[in-house]
C-alpha atoms as a PDB file:
ATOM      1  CA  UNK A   1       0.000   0.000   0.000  1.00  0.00           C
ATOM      2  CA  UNK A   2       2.966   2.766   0.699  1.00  0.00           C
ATOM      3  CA  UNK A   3       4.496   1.515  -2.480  1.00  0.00           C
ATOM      4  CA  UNK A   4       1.376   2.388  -4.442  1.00  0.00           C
ATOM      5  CA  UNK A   5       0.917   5.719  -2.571  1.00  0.00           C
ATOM      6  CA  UNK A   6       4.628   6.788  -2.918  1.00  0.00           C
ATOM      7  CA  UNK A   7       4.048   6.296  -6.931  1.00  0.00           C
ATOM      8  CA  UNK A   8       0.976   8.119  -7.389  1.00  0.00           C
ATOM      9  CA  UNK A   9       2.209  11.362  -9.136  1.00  0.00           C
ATOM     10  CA  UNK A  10       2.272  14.257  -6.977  1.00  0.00           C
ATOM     11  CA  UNK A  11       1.346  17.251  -9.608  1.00  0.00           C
ATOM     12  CA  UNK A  12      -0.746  17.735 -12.450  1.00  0.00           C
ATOM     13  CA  UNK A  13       2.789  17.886 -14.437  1.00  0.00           C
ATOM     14  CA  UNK A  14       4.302  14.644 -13.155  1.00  0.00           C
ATOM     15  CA  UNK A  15       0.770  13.100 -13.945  1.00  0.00           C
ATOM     16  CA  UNK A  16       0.691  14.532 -17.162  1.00  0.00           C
ATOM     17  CA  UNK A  17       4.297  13.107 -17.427  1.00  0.00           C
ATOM     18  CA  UNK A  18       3.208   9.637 -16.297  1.00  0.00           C
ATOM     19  CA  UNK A  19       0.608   9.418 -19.043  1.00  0.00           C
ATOM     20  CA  UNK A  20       2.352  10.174 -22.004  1.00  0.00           C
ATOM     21  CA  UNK A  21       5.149   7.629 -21.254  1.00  0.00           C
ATOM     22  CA  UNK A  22       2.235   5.525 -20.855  1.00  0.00           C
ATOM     23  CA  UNK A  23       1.018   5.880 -24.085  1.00  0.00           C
ATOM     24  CA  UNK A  24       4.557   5.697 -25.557  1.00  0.00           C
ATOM     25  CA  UNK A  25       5.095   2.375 -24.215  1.00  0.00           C
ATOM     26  CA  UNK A  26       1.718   1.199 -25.824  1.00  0.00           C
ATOM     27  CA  UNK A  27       2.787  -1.001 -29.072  1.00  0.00           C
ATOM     28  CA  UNK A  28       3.439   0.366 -32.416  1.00  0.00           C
ATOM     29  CA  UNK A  29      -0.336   0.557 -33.528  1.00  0.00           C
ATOM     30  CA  UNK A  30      -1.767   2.192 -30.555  1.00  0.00           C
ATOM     31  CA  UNK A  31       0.820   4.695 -29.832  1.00  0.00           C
ATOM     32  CA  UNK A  32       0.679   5.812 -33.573  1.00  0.00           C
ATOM     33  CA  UNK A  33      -2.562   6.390 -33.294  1.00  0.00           C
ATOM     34  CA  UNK A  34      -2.909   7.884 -29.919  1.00  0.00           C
ATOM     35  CA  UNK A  35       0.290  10.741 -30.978  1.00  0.00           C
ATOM     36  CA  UNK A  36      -1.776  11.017 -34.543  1.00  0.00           C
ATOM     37  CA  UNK A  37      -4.470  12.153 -32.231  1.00  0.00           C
ATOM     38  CA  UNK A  38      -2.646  14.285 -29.477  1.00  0.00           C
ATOM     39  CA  UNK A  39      -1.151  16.528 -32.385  1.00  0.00           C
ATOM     40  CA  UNK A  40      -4.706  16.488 -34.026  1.00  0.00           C
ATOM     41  CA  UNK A  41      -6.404  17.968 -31.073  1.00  0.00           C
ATOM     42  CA  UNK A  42      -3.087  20.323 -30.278  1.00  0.00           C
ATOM     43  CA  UNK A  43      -2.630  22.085 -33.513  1.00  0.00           C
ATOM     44  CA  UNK A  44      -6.185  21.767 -35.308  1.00  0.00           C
ATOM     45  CA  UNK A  45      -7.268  25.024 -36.489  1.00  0.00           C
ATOM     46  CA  UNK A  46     -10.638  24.248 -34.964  1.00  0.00           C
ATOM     47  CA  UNK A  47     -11.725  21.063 -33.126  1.00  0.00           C
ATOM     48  CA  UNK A  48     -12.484  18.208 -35.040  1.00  0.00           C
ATOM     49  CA  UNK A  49     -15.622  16.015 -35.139  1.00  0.00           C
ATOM     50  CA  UNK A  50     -15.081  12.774 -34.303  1.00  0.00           C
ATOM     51  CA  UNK A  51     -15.673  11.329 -37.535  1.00  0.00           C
ATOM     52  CA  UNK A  52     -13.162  13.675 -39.106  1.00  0.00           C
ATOM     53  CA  UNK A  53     -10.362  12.890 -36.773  1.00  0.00           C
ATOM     54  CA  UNK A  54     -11.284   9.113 -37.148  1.00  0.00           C
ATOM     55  CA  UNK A  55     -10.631   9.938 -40.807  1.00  0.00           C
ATOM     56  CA  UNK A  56      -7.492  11.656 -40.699  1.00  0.00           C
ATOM     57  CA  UNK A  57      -5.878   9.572 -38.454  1.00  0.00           C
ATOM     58  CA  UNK A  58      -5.940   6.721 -40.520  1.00  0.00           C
ATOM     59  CA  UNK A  59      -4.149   8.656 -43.820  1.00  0.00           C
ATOM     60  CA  UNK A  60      -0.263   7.920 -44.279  1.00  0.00           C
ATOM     61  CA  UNK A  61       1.827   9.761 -46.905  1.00  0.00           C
ATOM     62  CA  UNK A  62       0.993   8.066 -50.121  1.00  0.00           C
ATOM     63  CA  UNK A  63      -2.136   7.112 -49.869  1.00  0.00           C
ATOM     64  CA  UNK A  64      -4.369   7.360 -52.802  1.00  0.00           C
ATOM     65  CA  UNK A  65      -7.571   6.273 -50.674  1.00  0.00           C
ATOM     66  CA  UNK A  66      -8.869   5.940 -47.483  1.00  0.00           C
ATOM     67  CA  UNK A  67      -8.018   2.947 -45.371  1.00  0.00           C
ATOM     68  CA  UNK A  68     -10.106   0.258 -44.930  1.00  0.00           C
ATOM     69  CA  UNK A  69      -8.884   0.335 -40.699  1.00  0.00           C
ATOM     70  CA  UNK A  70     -10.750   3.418 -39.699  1.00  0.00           C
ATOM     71  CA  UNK A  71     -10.240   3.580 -36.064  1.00  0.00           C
ATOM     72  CA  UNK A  72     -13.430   4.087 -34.278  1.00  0.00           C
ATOM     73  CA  UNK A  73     -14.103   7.083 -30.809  1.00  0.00           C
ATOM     74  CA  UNK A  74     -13.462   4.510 -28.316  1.00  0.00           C
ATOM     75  CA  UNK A  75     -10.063   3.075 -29.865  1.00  0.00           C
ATOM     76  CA  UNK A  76      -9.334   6.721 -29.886  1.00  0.00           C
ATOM     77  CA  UNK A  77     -10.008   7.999 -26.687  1.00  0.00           C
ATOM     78  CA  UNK A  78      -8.495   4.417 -25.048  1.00  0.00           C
ATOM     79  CA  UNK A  79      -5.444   4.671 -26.979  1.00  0.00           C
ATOM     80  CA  UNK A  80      -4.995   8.491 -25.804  1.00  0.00           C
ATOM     81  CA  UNK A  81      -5.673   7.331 -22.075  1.00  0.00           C
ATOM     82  CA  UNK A  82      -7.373  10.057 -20.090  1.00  0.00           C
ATOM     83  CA  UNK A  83      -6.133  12.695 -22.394  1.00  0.00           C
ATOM     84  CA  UNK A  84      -8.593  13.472 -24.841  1.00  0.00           C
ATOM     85  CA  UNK A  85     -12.723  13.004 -24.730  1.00  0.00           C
ATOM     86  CA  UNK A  86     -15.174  12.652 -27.136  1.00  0.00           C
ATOM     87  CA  UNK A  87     -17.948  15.129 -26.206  1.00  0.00           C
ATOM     88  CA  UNK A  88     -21.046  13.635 -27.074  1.00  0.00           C
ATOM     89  CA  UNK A  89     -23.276  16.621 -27.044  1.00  0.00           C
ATOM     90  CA  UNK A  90     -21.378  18.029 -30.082  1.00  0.00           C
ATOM     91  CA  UNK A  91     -19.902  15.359 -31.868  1.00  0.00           C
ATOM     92  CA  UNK A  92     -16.176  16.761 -31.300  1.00  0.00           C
ATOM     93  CA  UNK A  93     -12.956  15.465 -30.210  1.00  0.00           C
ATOM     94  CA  UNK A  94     -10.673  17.238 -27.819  1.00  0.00           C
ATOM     95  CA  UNK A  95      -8.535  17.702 -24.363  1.00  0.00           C
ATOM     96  CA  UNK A  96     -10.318  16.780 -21.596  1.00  0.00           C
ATOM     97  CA  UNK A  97      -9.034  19.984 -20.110  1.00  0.00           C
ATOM     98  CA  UNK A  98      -7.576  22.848 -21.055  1.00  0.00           C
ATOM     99  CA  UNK A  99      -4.364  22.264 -18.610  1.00  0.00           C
ATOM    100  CA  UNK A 100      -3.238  19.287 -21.165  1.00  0.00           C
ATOM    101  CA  UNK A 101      -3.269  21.785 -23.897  1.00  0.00           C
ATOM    102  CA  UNK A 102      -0.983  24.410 -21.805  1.00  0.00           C
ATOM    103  CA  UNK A 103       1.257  21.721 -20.610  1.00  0.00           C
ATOM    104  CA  UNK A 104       2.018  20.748 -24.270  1.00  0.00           C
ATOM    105  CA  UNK A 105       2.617  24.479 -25.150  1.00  0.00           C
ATOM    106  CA  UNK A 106       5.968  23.457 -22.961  1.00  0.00           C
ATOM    107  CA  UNK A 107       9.189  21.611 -23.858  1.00  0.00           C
ATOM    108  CA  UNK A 108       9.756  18.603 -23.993  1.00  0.00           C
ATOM    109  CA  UNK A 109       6.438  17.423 -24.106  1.00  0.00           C
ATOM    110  CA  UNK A 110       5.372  19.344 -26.752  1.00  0.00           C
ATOM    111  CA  UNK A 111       8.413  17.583 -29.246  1.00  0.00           C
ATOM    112  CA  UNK A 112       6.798  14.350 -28.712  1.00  0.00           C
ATOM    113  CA  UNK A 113       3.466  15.692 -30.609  1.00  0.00           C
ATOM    114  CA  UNK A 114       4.030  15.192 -34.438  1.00  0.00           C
ATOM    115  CA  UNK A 115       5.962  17.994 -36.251  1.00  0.00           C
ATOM    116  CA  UNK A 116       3.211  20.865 -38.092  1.00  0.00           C
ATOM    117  CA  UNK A 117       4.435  19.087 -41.423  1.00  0.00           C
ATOM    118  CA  UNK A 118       2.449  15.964 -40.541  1.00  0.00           C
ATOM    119  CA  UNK A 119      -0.845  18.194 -40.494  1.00  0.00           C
ATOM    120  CA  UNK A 120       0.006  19.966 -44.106  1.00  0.00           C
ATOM    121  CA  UNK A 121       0.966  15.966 -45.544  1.00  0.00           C
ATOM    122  CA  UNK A 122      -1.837  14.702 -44.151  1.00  0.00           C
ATOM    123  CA  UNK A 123      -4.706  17.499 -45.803  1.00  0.00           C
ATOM    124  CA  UNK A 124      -2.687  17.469 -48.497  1.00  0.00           C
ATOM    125  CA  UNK A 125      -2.342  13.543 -49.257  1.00  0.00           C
ATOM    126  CA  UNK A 126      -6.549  13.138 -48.453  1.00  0.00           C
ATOM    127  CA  UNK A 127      -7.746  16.104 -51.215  1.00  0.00           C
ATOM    128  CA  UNK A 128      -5.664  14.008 -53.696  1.00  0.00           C
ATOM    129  CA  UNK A 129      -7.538  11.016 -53.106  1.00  0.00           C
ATOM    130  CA  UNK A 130      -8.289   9.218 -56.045  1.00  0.00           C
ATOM    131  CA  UNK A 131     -12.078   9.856 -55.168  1.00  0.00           C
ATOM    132  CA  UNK A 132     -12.004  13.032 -55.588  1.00  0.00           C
ATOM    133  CA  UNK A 133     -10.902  13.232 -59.224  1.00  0.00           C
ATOM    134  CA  UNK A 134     -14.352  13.840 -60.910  1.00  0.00           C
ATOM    135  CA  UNK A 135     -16.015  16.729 -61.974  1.00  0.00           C
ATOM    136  CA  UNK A 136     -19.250  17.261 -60.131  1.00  0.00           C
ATOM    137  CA  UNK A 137     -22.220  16.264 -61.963  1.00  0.00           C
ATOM    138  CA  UNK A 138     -25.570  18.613 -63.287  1.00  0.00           C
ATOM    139  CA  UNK A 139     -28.296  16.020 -61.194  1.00  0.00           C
ATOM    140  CA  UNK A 140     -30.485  17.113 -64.296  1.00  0.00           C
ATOM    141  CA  UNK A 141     -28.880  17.325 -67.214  1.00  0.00           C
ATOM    142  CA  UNK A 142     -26.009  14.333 -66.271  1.00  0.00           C
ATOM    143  CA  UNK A 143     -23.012  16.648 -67.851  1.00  0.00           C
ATOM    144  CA  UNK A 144     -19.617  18.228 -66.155  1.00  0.00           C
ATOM    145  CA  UNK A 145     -19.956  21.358 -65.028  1.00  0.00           C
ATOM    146  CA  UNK A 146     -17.625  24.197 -63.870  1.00  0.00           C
ATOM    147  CA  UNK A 147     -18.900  27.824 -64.190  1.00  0.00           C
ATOM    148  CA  UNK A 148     -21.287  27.685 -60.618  1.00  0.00           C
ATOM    149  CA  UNK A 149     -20.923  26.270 -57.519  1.00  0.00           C
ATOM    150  CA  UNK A 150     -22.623  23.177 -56.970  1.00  0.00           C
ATOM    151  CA  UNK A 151     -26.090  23.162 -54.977  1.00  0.00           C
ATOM    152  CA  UNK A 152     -25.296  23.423 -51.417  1.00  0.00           C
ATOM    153  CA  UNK A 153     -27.454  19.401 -51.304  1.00  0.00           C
ATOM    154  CA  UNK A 154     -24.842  17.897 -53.022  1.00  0.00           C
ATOM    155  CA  UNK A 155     -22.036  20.060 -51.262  1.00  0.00           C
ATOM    156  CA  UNK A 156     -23.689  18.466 -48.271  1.00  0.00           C
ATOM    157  CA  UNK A 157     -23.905  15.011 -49.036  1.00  0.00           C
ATOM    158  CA  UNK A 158     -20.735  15.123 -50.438  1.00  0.00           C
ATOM    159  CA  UNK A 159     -19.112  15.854 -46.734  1.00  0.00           C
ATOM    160  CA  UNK A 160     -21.142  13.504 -45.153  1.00  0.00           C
ATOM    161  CA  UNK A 161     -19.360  10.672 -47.429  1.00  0.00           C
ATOM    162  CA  UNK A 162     -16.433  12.536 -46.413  1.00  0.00           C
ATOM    163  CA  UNK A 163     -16.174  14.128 -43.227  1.00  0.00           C
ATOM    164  CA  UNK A 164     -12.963  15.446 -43.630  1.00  0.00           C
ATOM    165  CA  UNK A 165     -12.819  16.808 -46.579  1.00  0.00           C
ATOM    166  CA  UNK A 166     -14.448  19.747 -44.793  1.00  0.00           C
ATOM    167  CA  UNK A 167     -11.573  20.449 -42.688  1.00  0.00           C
ATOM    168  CA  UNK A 168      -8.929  19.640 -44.887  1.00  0.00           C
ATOM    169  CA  UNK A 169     -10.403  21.765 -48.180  1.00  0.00           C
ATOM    170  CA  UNK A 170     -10.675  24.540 -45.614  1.00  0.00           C
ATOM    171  CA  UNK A 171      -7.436  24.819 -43.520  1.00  0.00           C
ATOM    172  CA  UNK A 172      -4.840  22.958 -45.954  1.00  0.00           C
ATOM    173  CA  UNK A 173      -3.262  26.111 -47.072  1.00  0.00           C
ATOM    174  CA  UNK A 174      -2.720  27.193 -42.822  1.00  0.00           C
ATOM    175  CA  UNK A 175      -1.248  23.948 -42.413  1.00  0.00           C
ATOM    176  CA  UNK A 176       1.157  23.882 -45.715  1.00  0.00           C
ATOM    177  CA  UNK A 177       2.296  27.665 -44.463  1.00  0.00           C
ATOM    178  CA  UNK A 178       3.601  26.211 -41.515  1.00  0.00           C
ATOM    179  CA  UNK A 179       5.938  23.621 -42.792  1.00  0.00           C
ATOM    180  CA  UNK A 180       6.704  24.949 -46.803  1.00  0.00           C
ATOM    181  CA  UNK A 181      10.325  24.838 -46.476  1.00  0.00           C
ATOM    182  CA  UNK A 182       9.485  20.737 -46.008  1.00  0.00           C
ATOM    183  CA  UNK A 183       9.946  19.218 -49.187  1.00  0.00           C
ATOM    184  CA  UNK A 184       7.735  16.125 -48.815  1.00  0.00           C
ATOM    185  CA  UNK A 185       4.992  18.982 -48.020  1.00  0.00           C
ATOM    186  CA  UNK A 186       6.206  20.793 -51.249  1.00  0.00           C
ATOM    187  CA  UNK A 187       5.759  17.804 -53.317  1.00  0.00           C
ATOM    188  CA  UNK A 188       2.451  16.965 -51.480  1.00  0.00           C
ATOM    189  CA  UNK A 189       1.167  20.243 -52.519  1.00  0.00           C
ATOM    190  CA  UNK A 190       2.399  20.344 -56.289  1.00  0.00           C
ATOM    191  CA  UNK A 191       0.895  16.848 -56.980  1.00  0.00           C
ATOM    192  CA  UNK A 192      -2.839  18.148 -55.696  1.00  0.00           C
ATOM    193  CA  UNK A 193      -2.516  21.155 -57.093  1.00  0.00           C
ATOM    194  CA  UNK A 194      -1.576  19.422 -60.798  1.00  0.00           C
ATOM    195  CA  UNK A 195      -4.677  17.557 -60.241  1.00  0.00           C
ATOM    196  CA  UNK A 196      -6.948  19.938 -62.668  1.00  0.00           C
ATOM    197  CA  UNK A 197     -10.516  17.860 -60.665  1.00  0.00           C
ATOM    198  CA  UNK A 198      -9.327  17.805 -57.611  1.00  0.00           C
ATOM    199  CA  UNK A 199      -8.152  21.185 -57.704  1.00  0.00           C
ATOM    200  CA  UNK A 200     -11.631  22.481 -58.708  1.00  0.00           C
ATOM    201  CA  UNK A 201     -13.264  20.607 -55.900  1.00  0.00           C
ATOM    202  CA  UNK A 202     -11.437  21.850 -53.352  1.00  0.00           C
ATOM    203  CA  UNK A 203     -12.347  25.128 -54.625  1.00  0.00           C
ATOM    204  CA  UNK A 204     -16.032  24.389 -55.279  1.00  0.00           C
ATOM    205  CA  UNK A 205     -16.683  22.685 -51.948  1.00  0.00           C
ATOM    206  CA  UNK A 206     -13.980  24.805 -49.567  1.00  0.00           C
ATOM    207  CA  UNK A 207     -13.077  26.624 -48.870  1.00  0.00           C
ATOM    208  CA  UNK A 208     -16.801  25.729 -47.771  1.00  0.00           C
ATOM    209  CA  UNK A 209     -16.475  27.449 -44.276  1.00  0.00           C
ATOM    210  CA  UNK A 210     -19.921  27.550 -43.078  1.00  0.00           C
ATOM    211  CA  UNK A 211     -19.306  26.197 -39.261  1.00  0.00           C
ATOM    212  CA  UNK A 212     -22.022  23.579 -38.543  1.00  0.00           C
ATOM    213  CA  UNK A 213     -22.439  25.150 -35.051  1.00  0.00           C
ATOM    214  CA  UNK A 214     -23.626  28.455 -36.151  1.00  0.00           C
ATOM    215  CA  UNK A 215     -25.353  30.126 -39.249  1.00  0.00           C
ATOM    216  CA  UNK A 216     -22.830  31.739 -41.548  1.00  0.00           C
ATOM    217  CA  UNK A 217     -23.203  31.855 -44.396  1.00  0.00           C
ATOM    218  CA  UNK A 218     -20.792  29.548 -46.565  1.00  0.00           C
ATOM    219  CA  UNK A 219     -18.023  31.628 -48.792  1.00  0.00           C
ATOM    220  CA  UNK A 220     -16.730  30.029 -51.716  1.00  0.00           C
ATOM    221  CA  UNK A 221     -13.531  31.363 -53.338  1.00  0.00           C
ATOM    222  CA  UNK A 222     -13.083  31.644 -56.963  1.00  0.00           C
ATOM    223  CA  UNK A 223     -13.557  29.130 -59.485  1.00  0.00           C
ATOM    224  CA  UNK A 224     -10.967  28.042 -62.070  1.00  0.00           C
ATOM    225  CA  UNK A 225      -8.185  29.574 -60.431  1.00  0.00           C
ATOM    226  CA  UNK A 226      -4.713  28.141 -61.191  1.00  0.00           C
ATOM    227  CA  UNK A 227      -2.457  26.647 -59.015  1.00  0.00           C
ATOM    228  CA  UNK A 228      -0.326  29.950 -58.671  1.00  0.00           C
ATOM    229  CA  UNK A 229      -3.532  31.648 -58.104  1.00  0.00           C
ATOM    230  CA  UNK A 230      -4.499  29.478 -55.259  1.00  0.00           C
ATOM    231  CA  UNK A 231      -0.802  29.515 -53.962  1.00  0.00           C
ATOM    232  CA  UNK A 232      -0.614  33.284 -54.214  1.00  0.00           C
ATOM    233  CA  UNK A 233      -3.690  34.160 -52.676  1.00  0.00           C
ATOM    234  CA  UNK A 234      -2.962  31.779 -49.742  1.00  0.00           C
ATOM    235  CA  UNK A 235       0.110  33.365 -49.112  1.00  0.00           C
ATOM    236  CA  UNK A 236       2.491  30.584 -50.098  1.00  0.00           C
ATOM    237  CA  UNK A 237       5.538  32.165 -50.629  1.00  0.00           C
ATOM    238  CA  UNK A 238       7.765  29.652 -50.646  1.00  0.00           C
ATOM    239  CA  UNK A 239       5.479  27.305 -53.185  1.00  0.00           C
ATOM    240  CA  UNK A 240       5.220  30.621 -55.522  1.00  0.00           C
ATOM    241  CA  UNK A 241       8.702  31.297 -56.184  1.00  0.00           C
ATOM    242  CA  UNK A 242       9.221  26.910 -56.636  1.00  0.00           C
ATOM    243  CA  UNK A 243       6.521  27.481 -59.204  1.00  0.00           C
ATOM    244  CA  UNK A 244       7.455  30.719 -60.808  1.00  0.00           C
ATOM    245  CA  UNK A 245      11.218  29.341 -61.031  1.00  0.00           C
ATOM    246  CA  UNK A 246      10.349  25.848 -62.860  1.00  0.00           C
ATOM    247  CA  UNK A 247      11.373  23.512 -59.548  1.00  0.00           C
ATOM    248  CA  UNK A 248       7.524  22.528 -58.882  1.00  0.00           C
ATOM    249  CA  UNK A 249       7.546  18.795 -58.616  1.00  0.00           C
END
């Protein structure tokens, strides 16, 4: 009984502590998953539903689909320990408290996370799923088109096949700004952005930034613009001057 009492951390830090090398002695699987998380709910631009995360988690650089071994909430939130939760009332994944999130604003914790280029691979890899390399389709007249954006029904339905597409189409660009000078995130980004459909999707669907937990209204940017367009306008300085000096790859 002393032994256990003498080991039971003795602040939030050393618990904190205690956890993590927890889940880092967890085998390969689970402690992939569980740091896939952790740097999910630590830099996401906004806090992801749990079907997203469950999503993005899964996607490794390469991919040209998603996996068939989607994780599901509980593997998540076991895998993380007593980290993360999965709030029921709004469908989104996150710290359980806001003290987990300041103690991984410190070193060395916060080196264990996954570097900001894993976020920018990981948007990047998923919009250039094969999947995604159609045209959207007139529900009436059965042709290609490009000039409007598509009704908001089929913007809709196409998010709920997949959920995050939302995120990624909307925040890829933050994400690829933080690690440019990376050049597996350089090549990520030139091989979606040669990708004439895909391209236009993300457009025509995303930026789609209506937030489903209040009533904005949903801004689209403009169709048909070119890859240096997009990069330019997004601020991707690094990606401009690749493409404007011939190294895009």
């Amino acid at each position: 009984m002393r032994a256990a009492l003498i080991s039971i951390p003795s602040t939030t830090n050393a618990a904190f502590e205690n956890i993590l090398e927890r889940i880092e002695q967890q085998e390969p699987g689970s402690k992939i998953t569980a740091l896939r998380t952790l740097t999910w709910c630590y830099y996401a631009l906004e806090p992801l539903q749990v079907d997203e995360i469950c999503e993005a988690v899964v996607v490794d650089d390469g991919d040209v689909a998603l996996r068939e071994d989607e994780v599901s909430a509980r593997e998540l939130v076991d895998c993380c320990l007593s980290f993360i939760t999965h709030d029921l009332s709004t469908g989104k994944v996150h710290f359980i408290h806001p003290s987990v999130q300041r103690w991984f604003d410190n070193e060395p914790q916060r080196q264990k996370l996954l570097p900001p280029s894993y976020l920018a691979k990981t948007c990047l890899t998923y919009l250039n799923f094969n999947v995604f390399d159609a045209p959207f389709i007139d529900s009436v007249t059965d042709q290609a088109y490009y000039t409007n954006p598509p009704p908001m029904d089929q913007i809709e339905r196409h998010l709920t096949l997949h959920p995050f597409y939302r995120y990624a189409a909307r925040f890829w660009a933050t994400h690829t700004k933080d690690a440019e000078l990376e050049p597996a995130v350089q090549m990520a980004a030139f091989a979606f952005l040669a990708a004439e459909n895909r391209r236009e999707l993300m457009l025509r669907t995303g930026v789609w930034v209506t937030d489903w937990s209040d009533d904005r209204e949903p801004i689209y940017t403009i169709m048909g613009e070119t890859p240096l367009q997009i990069i330019a306008g997004r601020g991707l300085v690094v990606l401009c001057n690749l493409l404007l000096n011939g190294n895009s790859r």
